[in-house]
PDB file of N, CA and C in Angstrom:
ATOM      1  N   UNK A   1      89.054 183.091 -18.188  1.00  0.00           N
ATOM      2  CA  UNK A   1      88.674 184.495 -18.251  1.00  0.00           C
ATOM      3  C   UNK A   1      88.408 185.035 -16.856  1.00  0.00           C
ATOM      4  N   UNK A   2      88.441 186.318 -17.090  1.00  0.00           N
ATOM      5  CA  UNK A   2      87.869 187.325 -15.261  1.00  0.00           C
ATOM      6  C   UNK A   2      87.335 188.043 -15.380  1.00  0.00           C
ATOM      7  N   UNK A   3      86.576 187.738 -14.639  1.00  0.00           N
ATOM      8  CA  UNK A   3      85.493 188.927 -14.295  1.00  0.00           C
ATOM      9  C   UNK A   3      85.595 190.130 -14.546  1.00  0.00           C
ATOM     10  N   UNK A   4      86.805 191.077 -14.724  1.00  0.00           N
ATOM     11  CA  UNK A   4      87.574 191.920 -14.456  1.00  0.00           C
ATOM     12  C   UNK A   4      87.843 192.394 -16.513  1.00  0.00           C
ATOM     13  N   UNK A   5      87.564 191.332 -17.064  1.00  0.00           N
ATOM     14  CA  UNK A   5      88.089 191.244 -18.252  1.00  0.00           C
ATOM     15  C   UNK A   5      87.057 191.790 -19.120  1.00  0.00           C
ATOM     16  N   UNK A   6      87.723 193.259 -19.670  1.00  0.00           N
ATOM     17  CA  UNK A   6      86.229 193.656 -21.201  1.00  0.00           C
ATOM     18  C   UNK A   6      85.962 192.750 -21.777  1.00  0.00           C
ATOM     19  N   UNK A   7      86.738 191.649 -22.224  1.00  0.00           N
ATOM     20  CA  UNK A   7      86.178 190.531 -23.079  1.00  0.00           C
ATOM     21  C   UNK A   7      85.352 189.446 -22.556  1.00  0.00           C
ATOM     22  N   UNK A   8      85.250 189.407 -21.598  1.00  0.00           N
ATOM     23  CA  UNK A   8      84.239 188.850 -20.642  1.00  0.00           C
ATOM     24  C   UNK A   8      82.957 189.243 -21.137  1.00  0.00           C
ATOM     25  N   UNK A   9      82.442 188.021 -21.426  1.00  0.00           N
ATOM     26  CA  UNK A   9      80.589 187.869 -21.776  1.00  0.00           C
ATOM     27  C   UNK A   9      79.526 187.305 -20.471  1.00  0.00           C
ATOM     28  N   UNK A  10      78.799 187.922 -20.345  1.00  0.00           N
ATOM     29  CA  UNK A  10      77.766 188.002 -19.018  1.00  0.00           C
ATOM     30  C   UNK A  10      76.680 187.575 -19.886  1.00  0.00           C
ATOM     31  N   UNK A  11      75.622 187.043 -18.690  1.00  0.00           N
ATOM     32  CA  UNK A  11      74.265 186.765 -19.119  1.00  0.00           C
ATOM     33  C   UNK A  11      73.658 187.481 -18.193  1.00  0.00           C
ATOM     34  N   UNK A  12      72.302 187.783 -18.273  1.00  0.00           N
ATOM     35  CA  UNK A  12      71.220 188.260 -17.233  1.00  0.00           C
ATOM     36  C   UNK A  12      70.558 187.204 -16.531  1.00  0.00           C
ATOM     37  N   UNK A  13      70.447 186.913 -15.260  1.00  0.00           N
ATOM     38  CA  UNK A  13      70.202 185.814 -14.665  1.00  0.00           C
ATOM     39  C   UNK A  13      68.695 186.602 -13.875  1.00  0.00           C
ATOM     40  N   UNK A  14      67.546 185.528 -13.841  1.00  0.00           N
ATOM     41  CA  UNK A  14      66.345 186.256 -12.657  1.00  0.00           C
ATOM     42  C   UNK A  14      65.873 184.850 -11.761  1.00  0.00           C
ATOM     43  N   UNK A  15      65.846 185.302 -10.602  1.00  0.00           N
ATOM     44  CA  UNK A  15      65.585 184.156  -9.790  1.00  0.00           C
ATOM     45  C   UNK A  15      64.115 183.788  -9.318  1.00  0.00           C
ATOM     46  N   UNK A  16      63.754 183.638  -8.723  1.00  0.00           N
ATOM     47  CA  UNK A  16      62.075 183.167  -7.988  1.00  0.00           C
ATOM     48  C   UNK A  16      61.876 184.260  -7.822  1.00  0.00           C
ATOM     49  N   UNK A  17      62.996 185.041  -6.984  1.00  0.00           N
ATOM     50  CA  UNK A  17      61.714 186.388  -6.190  1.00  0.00           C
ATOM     51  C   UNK A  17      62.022 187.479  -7.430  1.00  0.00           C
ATOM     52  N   UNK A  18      62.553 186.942  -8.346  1.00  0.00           N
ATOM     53  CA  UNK A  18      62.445 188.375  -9.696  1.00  0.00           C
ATOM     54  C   UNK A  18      63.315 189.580  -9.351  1.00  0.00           C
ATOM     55  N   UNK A  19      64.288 188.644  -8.781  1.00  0.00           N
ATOM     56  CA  UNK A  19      65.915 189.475  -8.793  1.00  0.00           C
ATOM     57  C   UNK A  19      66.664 189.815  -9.407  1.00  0.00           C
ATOM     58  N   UNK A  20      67.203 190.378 -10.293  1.00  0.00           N
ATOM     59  CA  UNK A  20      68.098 190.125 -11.423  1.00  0.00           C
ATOM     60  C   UNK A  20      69.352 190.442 -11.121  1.00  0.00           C
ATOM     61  N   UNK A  21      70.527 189.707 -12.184  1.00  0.00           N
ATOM     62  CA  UNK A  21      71.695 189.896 -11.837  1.00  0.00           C
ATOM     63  C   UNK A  21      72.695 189.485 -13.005  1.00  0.00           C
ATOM     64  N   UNK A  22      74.064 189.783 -12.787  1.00  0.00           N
ATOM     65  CA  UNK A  22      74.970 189.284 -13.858  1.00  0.00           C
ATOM     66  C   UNK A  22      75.592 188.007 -13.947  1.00  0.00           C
ATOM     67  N   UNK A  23      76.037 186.993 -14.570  1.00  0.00           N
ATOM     68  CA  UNK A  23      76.685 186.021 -14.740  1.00  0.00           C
ATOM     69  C   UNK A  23      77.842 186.028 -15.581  1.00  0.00           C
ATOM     70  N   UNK A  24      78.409 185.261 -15.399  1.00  0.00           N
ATOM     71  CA  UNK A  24      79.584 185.081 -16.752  1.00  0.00           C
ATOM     72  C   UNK A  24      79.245 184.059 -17.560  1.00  0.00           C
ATOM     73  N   UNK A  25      79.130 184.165 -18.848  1.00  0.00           N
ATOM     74  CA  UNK A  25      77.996 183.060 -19.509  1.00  0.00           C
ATOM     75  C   UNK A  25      79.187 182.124 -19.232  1.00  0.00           C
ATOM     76  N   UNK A  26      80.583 181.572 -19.177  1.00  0.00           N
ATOM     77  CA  UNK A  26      81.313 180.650 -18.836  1.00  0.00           C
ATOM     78  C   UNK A  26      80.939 179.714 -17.885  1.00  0.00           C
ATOM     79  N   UNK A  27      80.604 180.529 -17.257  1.00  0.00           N
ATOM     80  CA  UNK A  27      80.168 179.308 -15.592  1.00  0.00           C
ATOM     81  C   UNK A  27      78.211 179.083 -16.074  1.00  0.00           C
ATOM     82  N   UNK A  28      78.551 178.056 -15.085  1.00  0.00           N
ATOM     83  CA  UNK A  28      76.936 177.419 -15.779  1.00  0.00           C
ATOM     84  C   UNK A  28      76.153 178.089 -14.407  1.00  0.00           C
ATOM     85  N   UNK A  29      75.017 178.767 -15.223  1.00  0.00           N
ATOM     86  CA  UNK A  29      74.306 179.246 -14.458  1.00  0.00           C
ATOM     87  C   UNK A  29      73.434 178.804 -12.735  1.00  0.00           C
ATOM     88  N   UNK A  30      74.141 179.189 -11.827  1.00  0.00           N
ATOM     89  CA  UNK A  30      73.379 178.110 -10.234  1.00  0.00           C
ATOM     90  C   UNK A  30      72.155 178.070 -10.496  1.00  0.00           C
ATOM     91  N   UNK A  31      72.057 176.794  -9.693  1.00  0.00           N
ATOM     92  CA  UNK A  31      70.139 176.535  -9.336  1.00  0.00           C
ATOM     93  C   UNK A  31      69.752 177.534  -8.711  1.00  0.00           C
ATOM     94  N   UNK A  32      68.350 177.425  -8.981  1.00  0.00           N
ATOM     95  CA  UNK A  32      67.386 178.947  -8.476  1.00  0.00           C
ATOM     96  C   UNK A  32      67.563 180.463  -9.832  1.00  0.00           C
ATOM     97  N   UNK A  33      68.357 179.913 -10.475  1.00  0.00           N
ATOM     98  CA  UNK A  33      68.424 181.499 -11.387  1.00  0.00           C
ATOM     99  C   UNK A  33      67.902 180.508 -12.963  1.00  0.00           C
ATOM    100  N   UNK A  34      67.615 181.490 -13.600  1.00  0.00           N
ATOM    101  CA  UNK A  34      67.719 181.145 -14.910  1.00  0.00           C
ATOM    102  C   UNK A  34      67.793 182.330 -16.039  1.00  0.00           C
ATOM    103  N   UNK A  35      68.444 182.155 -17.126  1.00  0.00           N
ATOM    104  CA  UNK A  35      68.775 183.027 -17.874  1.00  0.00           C
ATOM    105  C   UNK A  35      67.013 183.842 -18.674  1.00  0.00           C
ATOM    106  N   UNK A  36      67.867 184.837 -18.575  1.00  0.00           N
ATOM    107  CA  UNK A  36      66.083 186.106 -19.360  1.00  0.00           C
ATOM    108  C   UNK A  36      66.614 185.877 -21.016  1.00  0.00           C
ATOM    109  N   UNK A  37      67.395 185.362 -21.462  1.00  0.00           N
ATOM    110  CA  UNK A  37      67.873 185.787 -22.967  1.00  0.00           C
ATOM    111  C   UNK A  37      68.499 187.005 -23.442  1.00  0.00           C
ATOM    112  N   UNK A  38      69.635 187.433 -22.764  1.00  0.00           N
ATOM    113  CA  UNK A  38      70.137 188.941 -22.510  1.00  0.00           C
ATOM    114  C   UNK A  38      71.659 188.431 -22.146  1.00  0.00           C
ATOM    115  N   UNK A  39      72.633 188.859 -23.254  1.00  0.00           N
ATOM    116  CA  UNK A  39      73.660 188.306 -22.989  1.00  0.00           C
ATOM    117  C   UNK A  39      75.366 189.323 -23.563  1.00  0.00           C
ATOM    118  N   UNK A  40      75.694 189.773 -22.492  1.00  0.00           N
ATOM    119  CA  UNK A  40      76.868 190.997 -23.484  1.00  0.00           C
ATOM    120  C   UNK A  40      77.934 191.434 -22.724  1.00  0.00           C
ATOM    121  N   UNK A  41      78.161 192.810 -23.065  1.00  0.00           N
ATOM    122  CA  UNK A  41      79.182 192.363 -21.976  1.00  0.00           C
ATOM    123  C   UNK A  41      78.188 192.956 -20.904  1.00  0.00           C
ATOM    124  N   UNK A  42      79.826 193.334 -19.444  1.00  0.00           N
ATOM    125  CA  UNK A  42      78.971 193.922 -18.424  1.00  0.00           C
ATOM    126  C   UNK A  42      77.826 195.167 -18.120  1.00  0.00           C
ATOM    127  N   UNK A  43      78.580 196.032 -19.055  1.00  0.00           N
ATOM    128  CA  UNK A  43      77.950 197.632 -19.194  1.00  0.00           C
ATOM    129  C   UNK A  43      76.147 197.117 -19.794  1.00  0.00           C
ATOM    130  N   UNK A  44      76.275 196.209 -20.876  1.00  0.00           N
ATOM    131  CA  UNK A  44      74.887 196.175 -21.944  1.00  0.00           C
ATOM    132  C   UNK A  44      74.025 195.207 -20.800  1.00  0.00           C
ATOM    133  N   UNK A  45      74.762 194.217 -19.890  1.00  0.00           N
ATOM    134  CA  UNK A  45      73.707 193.988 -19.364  1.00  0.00           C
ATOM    135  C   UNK A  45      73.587 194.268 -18.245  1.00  0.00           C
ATOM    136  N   UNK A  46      73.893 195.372 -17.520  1.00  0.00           N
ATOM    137  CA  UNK A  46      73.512 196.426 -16.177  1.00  0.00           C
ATOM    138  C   UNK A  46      72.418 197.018 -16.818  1.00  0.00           C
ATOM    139  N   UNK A  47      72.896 197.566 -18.298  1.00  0.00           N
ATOM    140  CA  UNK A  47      71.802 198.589 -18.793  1.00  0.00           C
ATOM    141  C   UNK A  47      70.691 197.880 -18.909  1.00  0.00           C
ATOM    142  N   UNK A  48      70.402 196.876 -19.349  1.00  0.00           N
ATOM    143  CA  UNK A  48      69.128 195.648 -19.301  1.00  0.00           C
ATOM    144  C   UNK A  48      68.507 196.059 -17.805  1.00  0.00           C
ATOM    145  N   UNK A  49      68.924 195.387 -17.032  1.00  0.00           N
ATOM    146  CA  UNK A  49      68.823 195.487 -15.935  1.00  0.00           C
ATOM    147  C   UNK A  49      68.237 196.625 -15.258  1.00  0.00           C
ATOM    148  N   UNK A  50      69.115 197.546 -14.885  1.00  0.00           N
ATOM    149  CA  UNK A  50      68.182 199.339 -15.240  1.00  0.00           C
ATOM    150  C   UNK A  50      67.033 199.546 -15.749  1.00  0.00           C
ATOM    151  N   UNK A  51      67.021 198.662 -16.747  1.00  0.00           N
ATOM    152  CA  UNK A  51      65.815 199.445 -17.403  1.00  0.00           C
ATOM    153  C   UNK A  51      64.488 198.729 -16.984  1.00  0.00           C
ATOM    154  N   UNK A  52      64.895 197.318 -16.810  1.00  0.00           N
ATOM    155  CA  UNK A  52      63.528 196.133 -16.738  1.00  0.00           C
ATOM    156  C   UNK A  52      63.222 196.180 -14.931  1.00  0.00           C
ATOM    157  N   UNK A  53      64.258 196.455 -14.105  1.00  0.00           N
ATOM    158  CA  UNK A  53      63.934 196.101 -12.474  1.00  0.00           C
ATOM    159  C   UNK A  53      64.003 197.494 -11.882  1.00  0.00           C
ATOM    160  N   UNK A  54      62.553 197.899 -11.952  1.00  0.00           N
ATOM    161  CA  UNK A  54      61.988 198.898 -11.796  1.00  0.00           C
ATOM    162  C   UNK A  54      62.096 199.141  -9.808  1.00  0.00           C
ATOM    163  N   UNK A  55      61.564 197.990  -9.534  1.00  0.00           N
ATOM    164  CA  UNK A  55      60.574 197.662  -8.208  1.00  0.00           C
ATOM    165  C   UNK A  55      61.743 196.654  -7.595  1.00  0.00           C
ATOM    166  N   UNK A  56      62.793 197.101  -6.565  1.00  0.00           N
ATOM    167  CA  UNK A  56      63.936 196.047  -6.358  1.00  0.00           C
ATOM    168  C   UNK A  56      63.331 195.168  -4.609  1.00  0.00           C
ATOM    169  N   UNK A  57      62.097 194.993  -4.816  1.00  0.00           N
ATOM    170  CA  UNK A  57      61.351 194.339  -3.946  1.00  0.00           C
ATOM    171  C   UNK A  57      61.715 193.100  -4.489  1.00  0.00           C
ATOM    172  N   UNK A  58      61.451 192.398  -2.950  1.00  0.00           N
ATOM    173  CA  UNK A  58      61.626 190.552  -3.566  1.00  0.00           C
ATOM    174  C   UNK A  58      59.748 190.343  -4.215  1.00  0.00           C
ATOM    175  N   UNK A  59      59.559 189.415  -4.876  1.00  0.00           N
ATOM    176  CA  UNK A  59      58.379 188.859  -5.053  1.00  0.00           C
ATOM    177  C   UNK A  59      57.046 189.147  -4.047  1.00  0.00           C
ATOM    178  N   UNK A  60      58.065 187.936  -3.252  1.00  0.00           N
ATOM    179  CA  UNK A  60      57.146 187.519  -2.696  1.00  0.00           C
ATOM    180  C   UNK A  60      56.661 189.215  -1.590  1.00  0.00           C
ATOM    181  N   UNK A  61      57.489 190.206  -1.341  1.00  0.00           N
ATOM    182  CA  UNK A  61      57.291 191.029  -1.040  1.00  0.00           C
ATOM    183  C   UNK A  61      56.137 191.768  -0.993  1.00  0.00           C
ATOM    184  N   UNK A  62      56.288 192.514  -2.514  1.00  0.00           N
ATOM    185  CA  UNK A  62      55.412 192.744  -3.476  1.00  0.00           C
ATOM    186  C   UNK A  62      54.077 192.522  -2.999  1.00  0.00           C
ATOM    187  N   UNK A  63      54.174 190.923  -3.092  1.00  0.00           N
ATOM    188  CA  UNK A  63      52.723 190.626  -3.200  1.00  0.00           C
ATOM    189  C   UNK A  63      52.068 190.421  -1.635  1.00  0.00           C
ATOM    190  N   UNK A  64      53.077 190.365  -0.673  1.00  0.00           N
ATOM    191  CA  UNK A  64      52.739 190.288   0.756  1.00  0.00           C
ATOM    192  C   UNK A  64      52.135 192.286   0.799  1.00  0.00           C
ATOM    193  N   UNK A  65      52.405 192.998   0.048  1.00  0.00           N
ATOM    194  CA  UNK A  65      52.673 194.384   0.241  1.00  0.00           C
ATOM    195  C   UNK A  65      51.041 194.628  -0.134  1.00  0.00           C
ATOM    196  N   UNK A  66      50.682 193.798  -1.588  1.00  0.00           N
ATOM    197  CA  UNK A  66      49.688 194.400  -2.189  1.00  0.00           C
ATOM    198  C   UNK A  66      48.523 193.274  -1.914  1.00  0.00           C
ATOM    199  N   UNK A  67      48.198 192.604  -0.620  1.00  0.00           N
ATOM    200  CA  UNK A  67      47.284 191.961  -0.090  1.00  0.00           C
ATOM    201  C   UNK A  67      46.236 192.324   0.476  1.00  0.00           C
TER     202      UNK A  67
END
């Protein structure tokens, strides 16, 4: 399959610093990410995304910010 392909199924991936991003549930997800339980095509999980990563600060940012 490609990336490129409507029939292409994505997952929502979030990493340490609470990044989020798309995957292709085909490929096994890299170290450092792990899946949120959010899985569709590309459009449904941008819209995830949109809606939950408000604050596109890294983590550790954040919390260096609010010390």
């Amino acid at each position: 399959m490609s990336l490129d392909n409507p029939q292409t199924t994505f997952l929502v991936v979030i990493n340490d610093e609470q990044q989020y991003a798309i995957w292709p549930a085909y490929k096994a997800v890299p170290a450092g990410w792990q899946e949120v339980g959010v899985r569709g095509d590309r459009a449904t999980c941008l819209e995830h995304i949109g809606k939950v990563w408000t604050d596109m600060r890294p983590r550790s940012l954040r919390e260096a910010m609010g010390a």
